[in-house]
Protein backbone atom coordinates (compact mmCIF):
# COMPACT_ATOMS: atom_id res chain seq x y z
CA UNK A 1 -22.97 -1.16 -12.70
CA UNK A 2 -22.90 -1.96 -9.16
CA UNK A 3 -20.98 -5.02 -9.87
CA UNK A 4 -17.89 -3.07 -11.85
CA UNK A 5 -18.28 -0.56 -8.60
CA UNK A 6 -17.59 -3.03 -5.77
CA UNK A 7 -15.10 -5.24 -8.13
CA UNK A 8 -13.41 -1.22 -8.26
CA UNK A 9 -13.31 -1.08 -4.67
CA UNK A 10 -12.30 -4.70 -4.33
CA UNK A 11 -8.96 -4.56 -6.55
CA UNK A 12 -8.30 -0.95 -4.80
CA UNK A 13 -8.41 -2.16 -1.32
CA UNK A 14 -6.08 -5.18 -2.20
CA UNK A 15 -3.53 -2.42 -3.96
CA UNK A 16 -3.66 -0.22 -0.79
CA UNK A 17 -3.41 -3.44 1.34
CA UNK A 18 -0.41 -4.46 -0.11
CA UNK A 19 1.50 -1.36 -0.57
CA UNK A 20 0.52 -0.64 3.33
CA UNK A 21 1.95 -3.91 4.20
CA UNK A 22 5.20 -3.45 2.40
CA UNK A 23 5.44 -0.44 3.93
CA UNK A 24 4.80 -1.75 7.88
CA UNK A 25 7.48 -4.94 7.13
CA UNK A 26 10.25 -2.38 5.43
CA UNK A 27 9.81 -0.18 8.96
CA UNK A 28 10.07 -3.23 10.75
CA UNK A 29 13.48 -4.26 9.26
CA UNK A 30 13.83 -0.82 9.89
CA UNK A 31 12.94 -0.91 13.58
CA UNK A 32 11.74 2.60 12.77
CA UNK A 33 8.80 4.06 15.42
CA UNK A 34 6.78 5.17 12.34
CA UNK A 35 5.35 1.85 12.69
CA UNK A 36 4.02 2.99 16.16
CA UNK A 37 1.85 5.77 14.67
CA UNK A 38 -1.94 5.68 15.21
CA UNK A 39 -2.75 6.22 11.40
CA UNK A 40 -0.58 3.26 10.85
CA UNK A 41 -2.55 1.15 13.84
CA UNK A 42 -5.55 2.02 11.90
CA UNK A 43 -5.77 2.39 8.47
CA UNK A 44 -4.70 -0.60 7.35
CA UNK A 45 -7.98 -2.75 9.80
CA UNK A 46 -9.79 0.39 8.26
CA UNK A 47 -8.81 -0.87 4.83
CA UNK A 48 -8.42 -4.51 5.52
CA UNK A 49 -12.23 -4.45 6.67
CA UNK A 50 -13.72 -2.69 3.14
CA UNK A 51 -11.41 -5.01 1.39
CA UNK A 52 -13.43 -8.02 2.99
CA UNK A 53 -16.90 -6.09 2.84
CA UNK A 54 -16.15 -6.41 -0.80
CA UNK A 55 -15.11 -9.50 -1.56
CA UNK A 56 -18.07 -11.02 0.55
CA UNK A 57 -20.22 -8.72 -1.20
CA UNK A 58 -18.89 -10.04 -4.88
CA UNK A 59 -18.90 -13.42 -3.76
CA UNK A 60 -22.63 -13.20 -2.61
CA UNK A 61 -23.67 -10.96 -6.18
CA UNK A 62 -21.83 -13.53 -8.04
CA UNK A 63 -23.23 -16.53 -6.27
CA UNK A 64 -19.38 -18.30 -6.04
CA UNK A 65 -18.95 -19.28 -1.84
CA UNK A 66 -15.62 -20.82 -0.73
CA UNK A 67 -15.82 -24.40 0.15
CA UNK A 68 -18.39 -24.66 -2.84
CA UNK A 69 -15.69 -23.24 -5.50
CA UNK A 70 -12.16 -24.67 -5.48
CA UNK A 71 -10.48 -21.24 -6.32
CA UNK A 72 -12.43 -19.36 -3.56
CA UNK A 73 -11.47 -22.10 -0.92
CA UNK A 74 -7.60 -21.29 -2.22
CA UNK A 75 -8.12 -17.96 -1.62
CA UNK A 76 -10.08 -18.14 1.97
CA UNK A 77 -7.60 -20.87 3.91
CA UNK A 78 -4.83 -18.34 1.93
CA UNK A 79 -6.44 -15.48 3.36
CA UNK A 80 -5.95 -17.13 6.84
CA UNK A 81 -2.53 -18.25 6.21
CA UNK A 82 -1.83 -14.55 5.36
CA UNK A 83 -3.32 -13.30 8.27
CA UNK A 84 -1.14 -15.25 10.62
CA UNK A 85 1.77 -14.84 9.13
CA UNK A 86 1.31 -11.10 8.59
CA UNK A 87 0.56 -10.92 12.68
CA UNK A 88 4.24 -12.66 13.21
CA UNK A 89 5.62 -10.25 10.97
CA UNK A 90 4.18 -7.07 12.19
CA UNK A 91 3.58 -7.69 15.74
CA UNK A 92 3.78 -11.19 16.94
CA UNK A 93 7.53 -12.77 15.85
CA UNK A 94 9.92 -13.69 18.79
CA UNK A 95 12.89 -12.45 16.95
CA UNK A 96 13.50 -9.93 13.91
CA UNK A 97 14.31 -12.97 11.91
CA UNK A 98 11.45 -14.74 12.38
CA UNK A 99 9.98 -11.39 11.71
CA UNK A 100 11.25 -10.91 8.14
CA UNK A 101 10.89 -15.01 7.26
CA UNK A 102 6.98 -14.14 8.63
CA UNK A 103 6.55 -11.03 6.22
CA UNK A 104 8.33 -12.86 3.19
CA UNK A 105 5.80 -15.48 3.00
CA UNK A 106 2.75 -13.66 3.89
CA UNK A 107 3.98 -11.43 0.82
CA UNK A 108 4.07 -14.81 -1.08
CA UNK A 109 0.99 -16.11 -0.25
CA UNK A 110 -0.53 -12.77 -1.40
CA UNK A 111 0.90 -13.68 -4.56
CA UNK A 112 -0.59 -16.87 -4.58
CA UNK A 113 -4.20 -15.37 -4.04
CA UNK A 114 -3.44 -12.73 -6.19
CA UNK A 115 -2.81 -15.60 -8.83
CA UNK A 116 -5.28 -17.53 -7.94
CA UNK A 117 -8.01 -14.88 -8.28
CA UNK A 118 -6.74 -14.20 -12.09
CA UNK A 119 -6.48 -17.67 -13.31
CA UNK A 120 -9.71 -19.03 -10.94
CA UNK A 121 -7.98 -21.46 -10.15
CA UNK A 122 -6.55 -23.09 -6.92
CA UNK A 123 -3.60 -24.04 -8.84
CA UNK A 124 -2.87 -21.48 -10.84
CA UNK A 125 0.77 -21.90 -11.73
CA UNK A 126 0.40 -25.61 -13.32
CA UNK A 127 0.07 -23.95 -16.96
């Protein structure tokens, strides 16, 4: 029970992730000042920080630690990977361009963990 719960929560938080982070990069192509609102500053860390709460927690429950499991190393040096490139998109890229390159392949590399955590497998697309 608590198991199907948190895996619940975990798949939420990842839908809500992503949907919040399409939203932020199409109001940065946008330039639009919605991106400057205070729900939109928080939420997503709000969000972000359950979605990691969760996936510790199933990783823990479930016994399977990155650099022990192939698939969850994938996903945790893709997690980083997203991380940086989602701060060039949204806050940290010199130039719009390098802005939109930033949120193209942070939206990639979600795929890829996305993919990854389906097929449990670090290479997932080699089928």
């Amino acid at each position: 029970m608590a198991y199907s719960l948190l895996k619940q929560l975990h798949l939420s938080t990842i839908a809500l992730t992503l949907a919040l982070f399409v939203l932020r990069g199409i109001w940065m192509m946008a330039e639009s000042p919605r991106l400057q609102a205070r729900w939109v500053r928080i939420v997503p860390h709000l969000n972000d920080s359950l979605l990691l709460a969760s996936g510790i927690s199933l990783a823990v429950l479930t016994r399977q630690y990155p650099l022990v499991h192939g698939w969850l190393t994938a996903k945790f040096f893709a997690l980083i990977l997203y991380i940086v490139l989602g701060t060039l998109a949204l806050k940290r890229g010199r130039t719009r361009s390098q802005r939109i390159a930033a949120w193209i392949a942070a939206l990639l590399v979600f795929g890829y963990m996305v993919a990854v955590a389906v097929a449990r497998d670090p290479v997932p697309f080699r089928r």
